[in-house]
Protein backbone atom coordinates (compact mmCIF):
# COMPACT_ATOMS: atom_id res chain seq x y z
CA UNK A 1 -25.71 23.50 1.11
CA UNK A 2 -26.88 19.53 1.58
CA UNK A 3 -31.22 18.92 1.27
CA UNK A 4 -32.06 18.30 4.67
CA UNK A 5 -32.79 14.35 3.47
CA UNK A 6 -29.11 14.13 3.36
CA UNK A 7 -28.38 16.30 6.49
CA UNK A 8 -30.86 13.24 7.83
CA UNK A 9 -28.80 10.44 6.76
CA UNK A 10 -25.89 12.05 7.99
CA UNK A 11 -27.17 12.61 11.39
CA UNK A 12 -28.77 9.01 11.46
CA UNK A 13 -24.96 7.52 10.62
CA UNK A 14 -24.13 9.91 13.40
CA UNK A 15 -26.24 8.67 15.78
CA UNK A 16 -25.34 5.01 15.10
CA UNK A 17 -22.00 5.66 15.87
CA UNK A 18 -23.16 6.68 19.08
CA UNK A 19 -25.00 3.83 19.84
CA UNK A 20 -22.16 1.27 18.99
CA UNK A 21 -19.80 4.05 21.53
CA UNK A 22 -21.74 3.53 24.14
CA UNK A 23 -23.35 0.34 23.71
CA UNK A 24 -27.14 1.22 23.75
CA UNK A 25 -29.95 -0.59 21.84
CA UNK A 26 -30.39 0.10 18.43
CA UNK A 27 -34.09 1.45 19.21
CA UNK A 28 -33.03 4.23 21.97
CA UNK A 29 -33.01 7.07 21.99
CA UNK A 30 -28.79 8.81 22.10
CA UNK A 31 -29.93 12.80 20.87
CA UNK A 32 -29.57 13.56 24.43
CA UNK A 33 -26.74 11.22 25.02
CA UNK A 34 -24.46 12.49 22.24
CA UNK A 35 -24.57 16.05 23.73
CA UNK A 36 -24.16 15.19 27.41
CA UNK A 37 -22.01 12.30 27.58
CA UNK A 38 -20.13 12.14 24.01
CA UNK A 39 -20.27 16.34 23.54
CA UNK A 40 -20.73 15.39 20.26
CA UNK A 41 -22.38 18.27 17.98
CA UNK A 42 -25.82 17.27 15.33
CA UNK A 43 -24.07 17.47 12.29
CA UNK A 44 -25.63 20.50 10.41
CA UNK A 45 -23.56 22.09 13.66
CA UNK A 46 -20.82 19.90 13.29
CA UNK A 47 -20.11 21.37 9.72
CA UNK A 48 -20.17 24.81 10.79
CA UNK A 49 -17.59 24.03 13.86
CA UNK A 50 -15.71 22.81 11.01
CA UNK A 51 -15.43 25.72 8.95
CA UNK A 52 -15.47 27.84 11.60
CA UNK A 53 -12.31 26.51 12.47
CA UNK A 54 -10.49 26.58 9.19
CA UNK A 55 -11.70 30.02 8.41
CA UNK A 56 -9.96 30.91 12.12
CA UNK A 57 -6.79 29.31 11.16
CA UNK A 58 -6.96 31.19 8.07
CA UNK A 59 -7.25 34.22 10.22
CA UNK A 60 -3.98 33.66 11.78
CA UNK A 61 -2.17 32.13 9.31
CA UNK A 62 -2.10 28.43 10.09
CA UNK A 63 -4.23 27.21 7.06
CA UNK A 64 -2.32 27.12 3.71
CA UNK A 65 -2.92 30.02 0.91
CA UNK A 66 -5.44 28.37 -1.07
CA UNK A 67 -7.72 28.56 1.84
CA UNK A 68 -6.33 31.70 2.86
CA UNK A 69 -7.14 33.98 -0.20
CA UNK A 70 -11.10 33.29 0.02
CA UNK A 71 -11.25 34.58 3.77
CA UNK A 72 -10.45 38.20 2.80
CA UNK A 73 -11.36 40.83 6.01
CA UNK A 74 -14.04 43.43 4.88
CA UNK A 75 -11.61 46.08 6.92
CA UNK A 76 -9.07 45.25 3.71
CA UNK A 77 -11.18 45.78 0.92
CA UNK A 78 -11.57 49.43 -0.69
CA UNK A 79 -14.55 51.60 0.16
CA UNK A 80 -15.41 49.45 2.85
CA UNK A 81 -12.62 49.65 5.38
CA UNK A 82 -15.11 52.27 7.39
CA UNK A 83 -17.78 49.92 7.21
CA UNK A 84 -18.79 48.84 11.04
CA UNK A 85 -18.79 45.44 9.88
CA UNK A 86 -14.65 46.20 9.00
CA UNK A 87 -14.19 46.74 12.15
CA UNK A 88 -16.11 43.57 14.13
CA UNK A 89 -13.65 41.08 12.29
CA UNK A 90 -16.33 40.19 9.85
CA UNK A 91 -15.19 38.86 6.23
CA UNK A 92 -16.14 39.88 2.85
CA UNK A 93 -19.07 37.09 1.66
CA UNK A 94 -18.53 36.93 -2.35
CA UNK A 95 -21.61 37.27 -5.09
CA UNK A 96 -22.70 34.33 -6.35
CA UNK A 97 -24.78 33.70 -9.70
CA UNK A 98 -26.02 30.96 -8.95
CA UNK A 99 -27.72 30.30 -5.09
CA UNK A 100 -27.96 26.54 -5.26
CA UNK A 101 -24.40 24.96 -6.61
CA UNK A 102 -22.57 28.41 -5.09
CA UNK A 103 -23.69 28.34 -1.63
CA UNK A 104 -21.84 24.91 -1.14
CA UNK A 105 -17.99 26.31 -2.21
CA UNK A 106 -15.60 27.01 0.58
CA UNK A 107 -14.79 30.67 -0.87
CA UNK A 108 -19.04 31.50 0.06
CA UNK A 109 -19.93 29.14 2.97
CA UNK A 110 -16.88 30.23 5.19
CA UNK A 111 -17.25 33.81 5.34
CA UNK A 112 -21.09 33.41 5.54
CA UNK A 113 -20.53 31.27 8.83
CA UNK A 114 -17.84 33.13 9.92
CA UNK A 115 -20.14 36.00 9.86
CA UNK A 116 -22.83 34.50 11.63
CA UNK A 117 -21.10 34.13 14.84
CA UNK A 118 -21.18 36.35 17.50
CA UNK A 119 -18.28 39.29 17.36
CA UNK A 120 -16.59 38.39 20.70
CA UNK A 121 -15.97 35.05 19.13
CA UNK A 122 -14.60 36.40 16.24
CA UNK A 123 -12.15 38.38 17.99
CA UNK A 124 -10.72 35.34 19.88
CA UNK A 125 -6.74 35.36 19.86
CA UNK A 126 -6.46 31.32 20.79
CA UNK A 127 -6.95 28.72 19.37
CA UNK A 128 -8.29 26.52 22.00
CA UNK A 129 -10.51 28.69 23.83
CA UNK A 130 -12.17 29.73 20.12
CA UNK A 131 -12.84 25.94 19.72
CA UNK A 132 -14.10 25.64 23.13
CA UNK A 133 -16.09 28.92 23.17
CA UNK A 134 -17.36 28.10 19.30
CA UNK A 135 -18.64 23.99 20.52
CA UNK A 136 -20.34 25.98 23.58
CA UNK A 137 -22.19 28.79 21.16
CA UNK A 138 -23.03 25.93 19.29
CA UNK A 139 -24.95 23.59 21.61
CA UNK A 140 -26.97 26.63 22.49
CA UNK A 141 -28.31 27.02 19.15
């Protein structure tokens, strides 16, 4: 939910850091460098990874309750268990009145991005290989 002037100053602190890793002039260029060398993510796709992650460890029950009780599965909610989207893991994304301030809360963002990925990633039983499979969807995008 960030203007994409902040998503730039983000990405710029970003790409500092990978400068000063890898000791390059200020004035290079490191886009290309971050993803081969570092396998560091742009940070819009950083922040997905991110809640990608929590919303899978709220999934299996590794994230505590507070987190838990916004990622509720569509195949648990009434009149929609028969849904098709029930039954590709996807989660129920709430109404919002307002689109600005709203879309930035974990309890919309999460299932929104959780949604967005493709179903054989949702379906993943491991940890490790969803976080590996998730950073490789990722750098395709």
């Amino acid at each position: 939910g960030l203007t994409d002037r902040l998503y730039g100053r983000l990405q710029s602190v970003l790409r500092s850091a990978a400068r000063l890793v890898l000791m390059l002039p200020r004035c290079s260029s490191v886009s290309e460098v971050m993803r081969r060398d570092l396998h560091w993510l742009a940070f819009p796709h950083r922040v997905t990874y991110k809640i990608c992650v929590l919303v899978f460890k709220c999934q299996n029950n590794l994230a505590p309750e507070y987190l838990r009780r916004h990622c509720v599965p569509t195949s648990s909610v009434s009149g929609r268990s028969q849904l098709r989207s029930a039954s590709t893991g996807m989660l129920l994304v709430p109404k919002t009145r307002t689109k600005r301030l709203a879309g930035r809360g974990f309890f919309f963002s999460a299932p929104a991005a959780w949604n967005s990925l493709p179903a054989g990633l949702r379906t993943e039983t491991s940890l490790g290989t969803f976080k590996r499979n998730l950073k490789s969807h990722l750098f395709k995008l």
